[in-house]
C-alpha atoms as a PDB file:
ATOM      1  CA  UNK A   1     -14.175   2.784  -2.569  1.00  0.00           C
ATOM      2  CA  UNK A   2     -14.989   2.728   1.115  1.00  0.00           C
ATOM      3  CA  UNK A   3     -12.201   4.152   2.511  1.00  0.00           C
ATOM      4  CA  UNK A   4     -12.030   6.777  -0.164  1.00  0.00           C
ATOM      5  CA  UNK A   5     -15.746   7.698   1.083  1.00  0.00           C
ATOM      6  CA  UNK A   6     -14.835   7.527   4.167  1.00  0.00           C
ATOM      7  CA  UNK A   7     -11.604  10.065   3.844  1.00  0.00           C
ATOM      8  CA  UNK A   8     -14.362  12.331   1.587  1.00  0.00           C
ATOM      9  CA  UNK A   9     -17.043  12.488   4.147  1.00  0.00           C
ATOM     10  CA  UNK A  10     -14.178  13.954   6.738  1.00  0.00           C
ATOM     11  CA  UNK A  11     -13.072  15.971   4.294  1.00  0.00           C
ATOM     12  CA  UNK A  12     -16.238  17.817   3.616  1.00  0.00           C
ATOM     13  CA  UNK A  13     -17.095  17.657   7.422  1.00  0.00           C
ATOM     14  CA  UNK A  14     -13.935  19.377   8.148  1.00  0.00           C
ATOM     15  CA  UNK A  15     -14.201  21.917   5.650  1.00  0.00           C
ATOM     16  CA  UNK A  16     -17.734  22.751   6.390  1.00  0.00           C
ATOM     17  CA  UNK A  17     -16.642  23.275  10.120  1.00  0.00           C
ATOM     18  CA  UNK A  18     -13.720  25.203   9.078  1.00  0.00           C
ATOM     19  CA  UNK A  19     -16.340  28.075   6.799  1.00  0.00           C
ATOM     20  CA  UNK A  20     -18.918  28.322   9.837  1.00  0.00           C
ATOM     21  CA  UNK A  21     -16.667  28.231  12.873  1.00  0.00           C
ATOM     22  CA  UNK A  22     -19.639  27.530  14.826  1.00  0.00           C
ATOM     23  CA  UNK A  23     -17.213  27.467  17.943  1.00  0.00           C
ATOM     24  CA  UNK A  24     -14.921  30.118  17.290  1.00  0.00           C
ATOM     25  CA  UNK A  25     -11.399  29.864  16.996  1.00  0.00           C
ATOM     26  CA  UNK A  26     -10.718  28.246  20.342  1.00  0.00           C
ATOM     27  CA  UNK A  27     -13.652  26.032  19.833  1.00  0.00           C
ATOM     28  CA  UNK A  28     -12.687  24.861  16.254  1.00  0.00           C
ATOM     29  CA  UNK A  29      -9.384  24.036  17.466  1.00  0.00           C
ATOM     30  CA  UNK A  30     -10.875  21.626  20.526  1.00  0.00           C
ATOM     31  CA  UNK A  31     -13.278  19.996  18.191  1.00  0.00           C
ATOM     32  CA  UNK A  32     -10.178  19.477  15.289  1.00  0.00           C
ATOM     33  CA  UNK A  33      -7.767  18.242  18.638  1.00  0.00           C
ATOM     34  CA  UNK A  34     -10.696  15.979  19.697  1.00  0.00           C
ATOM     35  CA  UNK A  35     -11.055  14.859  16.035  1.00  0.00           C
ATOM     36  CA  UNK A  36      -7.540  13.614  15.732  1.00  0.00           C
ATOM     37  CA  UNK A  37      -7.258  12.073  18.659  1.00  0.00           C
ATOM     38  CA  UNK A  38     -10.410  10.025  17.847  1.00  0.00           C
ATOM     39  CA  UNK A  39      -8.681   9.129  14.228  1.00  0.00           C
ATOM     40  CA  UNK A  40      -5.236   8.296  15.908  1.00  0.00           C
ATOM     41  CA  UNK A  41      -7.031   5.643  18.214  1.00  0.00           C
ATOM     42  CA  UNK A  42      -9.357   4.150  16.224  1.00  0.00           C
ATOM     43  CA  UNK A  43      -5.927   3.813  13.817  1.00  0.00           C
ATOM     44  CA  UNK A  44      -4.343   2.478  16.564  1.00  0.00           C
ATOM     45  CA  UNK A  45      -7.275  -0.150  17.351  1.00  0.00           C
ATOM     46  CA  UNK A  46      -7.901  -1.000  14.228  1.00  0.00           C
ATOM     47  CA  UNK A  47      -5.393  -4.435  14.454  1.00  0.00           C
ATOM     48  CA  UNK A  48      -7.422  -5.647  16.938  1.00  0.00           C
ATOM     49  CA  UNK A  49     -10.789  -4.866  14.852  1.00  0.00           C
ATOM     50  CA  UNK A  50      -9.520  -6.497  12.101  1.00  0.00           C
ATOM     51  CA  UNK A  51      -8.349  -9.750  14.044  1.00  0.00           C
ATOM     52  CA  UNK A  52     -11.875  -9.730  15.454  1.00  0.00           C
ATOM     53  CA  UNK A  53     -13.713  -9.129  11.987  1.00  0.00           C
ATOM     54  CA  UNK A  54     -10.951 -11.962  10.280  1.00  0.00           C
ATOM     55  CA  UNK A  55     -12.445 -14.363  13.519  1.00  0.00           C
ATOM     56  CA  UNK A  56     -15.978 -14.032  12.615  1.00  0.00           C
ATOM     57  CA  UNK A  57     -16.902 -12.513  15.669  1.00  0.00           C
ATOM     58  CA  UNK A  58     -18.270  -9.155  13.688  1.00  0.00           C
ATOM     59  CA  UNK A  59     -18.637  -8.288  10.246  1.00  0.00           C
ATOM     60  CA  UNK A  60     -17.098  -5.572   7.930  1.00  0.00           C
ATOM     61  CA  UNK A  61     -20.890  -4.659   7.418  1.00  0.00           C
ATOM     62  CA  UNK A  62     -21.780  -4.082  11.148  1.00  0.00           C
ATOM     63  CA  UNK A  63     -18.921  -1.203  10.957  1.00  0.00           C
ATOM     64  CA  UNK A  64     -19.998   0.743   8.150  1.00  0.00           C
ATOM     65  CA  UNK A  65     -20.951   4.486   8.805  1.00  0.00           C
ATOM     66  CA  UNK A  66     -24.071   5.978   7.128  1.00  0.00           C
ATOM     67  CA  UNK A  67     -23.093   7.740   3.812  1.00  0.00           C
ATOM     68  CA  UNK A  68     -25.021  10.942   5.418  1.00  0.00           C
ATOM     69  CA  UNK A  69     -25.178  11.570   9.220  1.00  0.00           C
ATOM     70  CA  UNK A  70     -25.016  14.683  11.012  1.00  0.00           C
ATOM     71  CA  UNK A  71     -21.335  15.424  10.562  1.00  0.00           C
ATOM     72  CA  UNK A  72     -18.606  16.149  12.708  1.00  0.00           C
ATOM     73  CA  UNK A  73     -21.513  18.266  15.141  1.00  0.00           C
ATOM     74  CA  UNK A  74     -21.896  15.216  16.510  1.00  0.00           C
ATOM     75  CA  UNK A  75     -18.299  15.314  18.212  1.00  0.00           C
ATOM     76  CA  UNK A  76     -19.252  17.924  20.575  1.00  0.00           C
END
């Protein structure tokens, strides 16, 4: 259930960013090129995270993201 939280929460962040456009158009598309470039290297990072969780070093836990944070304002 995690990840499907997890794809949720962008979801909604995205789509509530998308409505107010707090950035106009230019803005909104910065933020959403920002955005993806965060998920495509965390996605690229995340063998190494895994190798390190798998080792003990960290724990699955210590990555979690608050159910309910301030969104994707945070980005900017």
């Amino acid at each position: 259930m995690p990840k499907l939280r997890g794809v949720w929460n962008l979801w909604w962040s995205m789509s509530l960013a998308k409505k107010h456009k707090l950035w106009g158009d230019e803005g909104f598309e910065k933020i959403c090129d920002i955005t993806r470039h965060l998920i495509n290297e965390l996605r690229r990072q995340a063998p190494k995270v895994k190798e390190i969780i798998e080792s003990g070093l960290i724990s699955i836990d210590e990555l979690n993201y608050p159910d309910y944070n301030n969104g994707c304002e945070i980005i900017p």
